[in-house]
Protein backbone atom coordinates (compact mmCIF):
# COMPACT_ATOMS: atom_id res chain seq x y z
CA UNK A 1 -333.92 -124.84 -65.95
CA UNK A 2 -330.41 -125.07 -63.86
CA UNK A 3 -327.39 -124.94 -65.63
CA UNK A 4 -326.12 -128.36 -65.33
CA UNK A 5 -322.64 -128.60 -64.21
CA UNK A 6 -319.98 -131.27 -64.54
CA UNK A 7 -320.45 -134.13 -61.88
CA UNK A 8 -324.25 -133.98 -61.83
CA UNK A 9 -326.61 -136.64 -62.33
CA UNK A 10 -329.46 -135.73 -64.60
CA UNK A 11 -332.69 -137.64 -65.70
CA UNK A 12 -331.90 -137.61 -69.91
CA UNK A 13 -334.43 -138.50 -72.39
CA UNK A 14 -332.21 -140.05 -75.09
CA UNK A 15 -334.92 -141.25 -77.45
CA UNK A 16 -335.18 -141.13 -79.96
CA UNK A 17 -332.13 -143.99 -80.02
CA UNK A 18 -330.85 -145.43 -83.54
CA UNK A 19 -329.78 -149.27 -83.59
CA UNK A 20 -327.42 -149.99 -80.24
CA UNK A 21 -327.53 -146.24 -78.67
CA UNK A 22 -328.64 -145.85 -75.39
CA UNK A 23 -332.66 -145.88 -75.08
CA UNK A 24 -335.14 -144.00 -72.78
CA UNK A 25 -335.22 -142.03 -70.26
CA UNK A 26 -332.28 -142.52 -67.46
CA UNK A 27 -329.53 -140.85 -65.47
CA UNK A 28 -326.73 -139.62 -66.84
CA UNK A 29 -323.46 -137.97 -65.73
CA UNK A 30 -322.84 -134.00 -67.00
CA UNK A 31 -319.14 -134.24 -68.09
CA UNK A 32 -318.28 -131.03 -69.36
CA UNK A 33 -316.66 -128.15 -68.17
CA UNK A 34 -317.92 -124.87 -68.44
CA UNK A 35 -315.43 -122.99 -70.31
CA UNK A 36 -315.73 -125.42 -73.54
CA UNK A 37 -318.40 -124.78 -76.25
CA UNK A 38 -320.54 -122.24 -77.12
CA UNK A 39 -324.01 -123.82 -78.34
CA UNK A 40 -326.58 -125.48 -75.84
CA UNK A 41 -325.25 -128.83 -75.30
CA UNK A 42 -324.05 -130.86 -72.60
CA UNK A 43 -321.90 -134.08 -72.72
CA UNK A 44 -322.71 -136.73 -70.53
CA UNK A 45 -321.80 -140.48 -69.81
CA UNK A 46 -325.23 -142.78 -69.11
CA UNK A 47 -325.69 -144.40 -66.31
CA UNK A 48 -327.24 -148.21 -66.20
CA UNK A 49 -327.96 -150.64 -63.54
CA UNK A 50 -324.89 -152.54 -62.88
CA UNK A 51 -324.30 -156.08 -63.83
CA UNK A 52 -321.47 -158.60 -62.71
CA UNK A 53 -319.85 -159.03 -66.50
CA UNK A 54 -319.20 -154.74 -66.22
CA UNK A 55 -316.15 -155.43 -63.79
CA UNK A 56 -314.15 -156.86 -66.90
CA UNK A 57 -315.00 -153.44 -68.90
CA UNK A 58 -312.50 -151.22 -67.32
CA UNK A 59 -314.97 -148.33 -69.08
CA UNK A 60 -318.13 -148.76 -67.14
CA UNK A 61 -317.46 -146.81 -63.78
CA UNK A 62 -319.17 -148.53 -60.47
CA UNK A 63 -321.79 -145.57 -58.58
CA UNK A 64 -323.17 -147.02 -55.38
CA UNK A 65 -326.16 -145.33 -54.36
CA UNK A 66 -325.88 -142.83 -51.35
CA UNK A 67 -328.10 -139.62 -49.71
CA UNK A 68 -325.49 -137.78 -52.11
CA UNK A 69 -325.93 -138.88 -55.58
CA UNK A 70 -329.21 -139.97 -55.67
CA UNK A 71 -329.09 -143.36 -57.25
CA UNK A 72 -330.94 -145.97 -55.85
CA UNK A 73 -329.36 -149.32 -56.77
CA UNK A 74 -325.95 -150.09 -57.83
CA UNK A 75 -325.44 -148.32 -61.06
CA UNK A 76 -322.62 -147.91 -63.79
CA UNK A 77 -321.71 -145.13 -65.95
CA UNK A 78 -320.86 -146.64 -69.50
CA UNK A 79 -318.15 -144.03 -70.71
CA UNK A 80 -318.23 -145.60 -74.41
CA UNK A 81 -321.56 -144.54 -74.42
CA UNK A 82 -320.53 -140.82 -74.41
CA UNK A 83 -322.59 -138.15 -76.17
CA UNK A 84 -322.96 -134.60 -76.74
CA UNK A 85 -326.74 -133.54 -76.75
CA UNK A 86 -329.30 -130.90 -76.67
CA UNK A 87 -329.85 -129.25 -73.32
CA UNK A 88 -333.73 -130.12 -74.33
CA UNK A 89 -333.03 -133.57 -73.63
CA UNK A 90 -332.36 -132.71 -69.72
CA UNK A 91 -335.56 -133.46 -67.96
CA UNK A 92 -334.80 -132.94 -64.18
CA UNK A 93 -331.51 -132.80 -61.82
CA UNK A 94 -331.03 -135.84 -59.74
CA UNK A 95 -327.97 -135.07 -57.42
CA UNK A 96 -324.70 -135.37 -58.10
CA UNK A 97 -321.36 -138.04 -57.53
CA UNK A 98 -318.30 -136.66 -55.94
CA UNK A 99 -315.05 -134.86 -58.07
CA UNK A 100 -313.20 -138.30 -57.61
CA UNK A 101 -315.65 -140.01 -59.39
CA UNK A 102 -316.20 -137.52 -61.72
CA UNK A 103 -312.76 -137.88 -62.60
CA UNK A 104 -312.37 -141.57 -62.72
CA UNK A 105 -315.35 -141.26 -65.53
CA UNK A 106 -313.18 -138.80 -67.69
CA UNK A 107 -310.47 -141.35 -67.63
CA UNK A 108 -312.41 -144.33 -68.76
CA UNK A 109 -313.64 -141.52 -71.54
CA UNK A 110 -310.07 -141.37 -72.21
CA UNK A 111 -309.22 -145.27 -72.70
CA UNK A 112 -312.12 -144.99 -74.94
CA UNK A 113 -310.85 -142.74 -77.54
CA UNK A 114 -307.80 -143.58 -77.07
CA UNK A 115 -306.08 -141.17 -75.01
């Protein structure tokens, strides 16, 4: 397997899910960067398809799909939805979003913990 790397888009199998977590099989965003941790994980932020009622939730980032990234409808990235996980759980790399993006997503990680 690659070594995912922050910014890319991966196909995650997050079941099994407990109560409201994030279910199946979907994209996600690798957020980490390389010189943090030691064990086989990865954190990443989920992406969903987007729906009007996410532009009042200042923590779901807008992806549009492009050549680039991969996605092929209008997607968001739900940063409260953030989780560290098993590098088992990676099934394939998708593509990846652009450093901008990538950064706007560690931000709305931010307002979510409080930072």
């Amino acid at each position: 397997m690659d070594k995912p790397t922050r910014g890319e888009i991966w196909e995650v199998n997050f079941n099994p899910s407990v109560g409201a977590e994030i279910q199946k099989s979907r994209p996600a965003v690798v957020m980490n960067v390389p010189e943090v941790g030691r064990l086989p994980l990865v954190i990443v932020v989920p992406i969903t398809e987007w729906q009007p009622p996410f532009e009042q939730r200042p923590w779901f980032i807008r992806l549009s799909p492009s050549s680039a990234n991969g996605l092929s409808k209008e997607s968001g990235a739900d940063a409260f939805q953030v989780k560290s996980l098993s590098v088992l759980r990676l099934v394939r790399r998708v593509e990846r979003i652009t450093e901008d993006e990538t950064d706007v997503i560690g931000e709305a990680i931010a307002l979510c913990v409080g930072v």
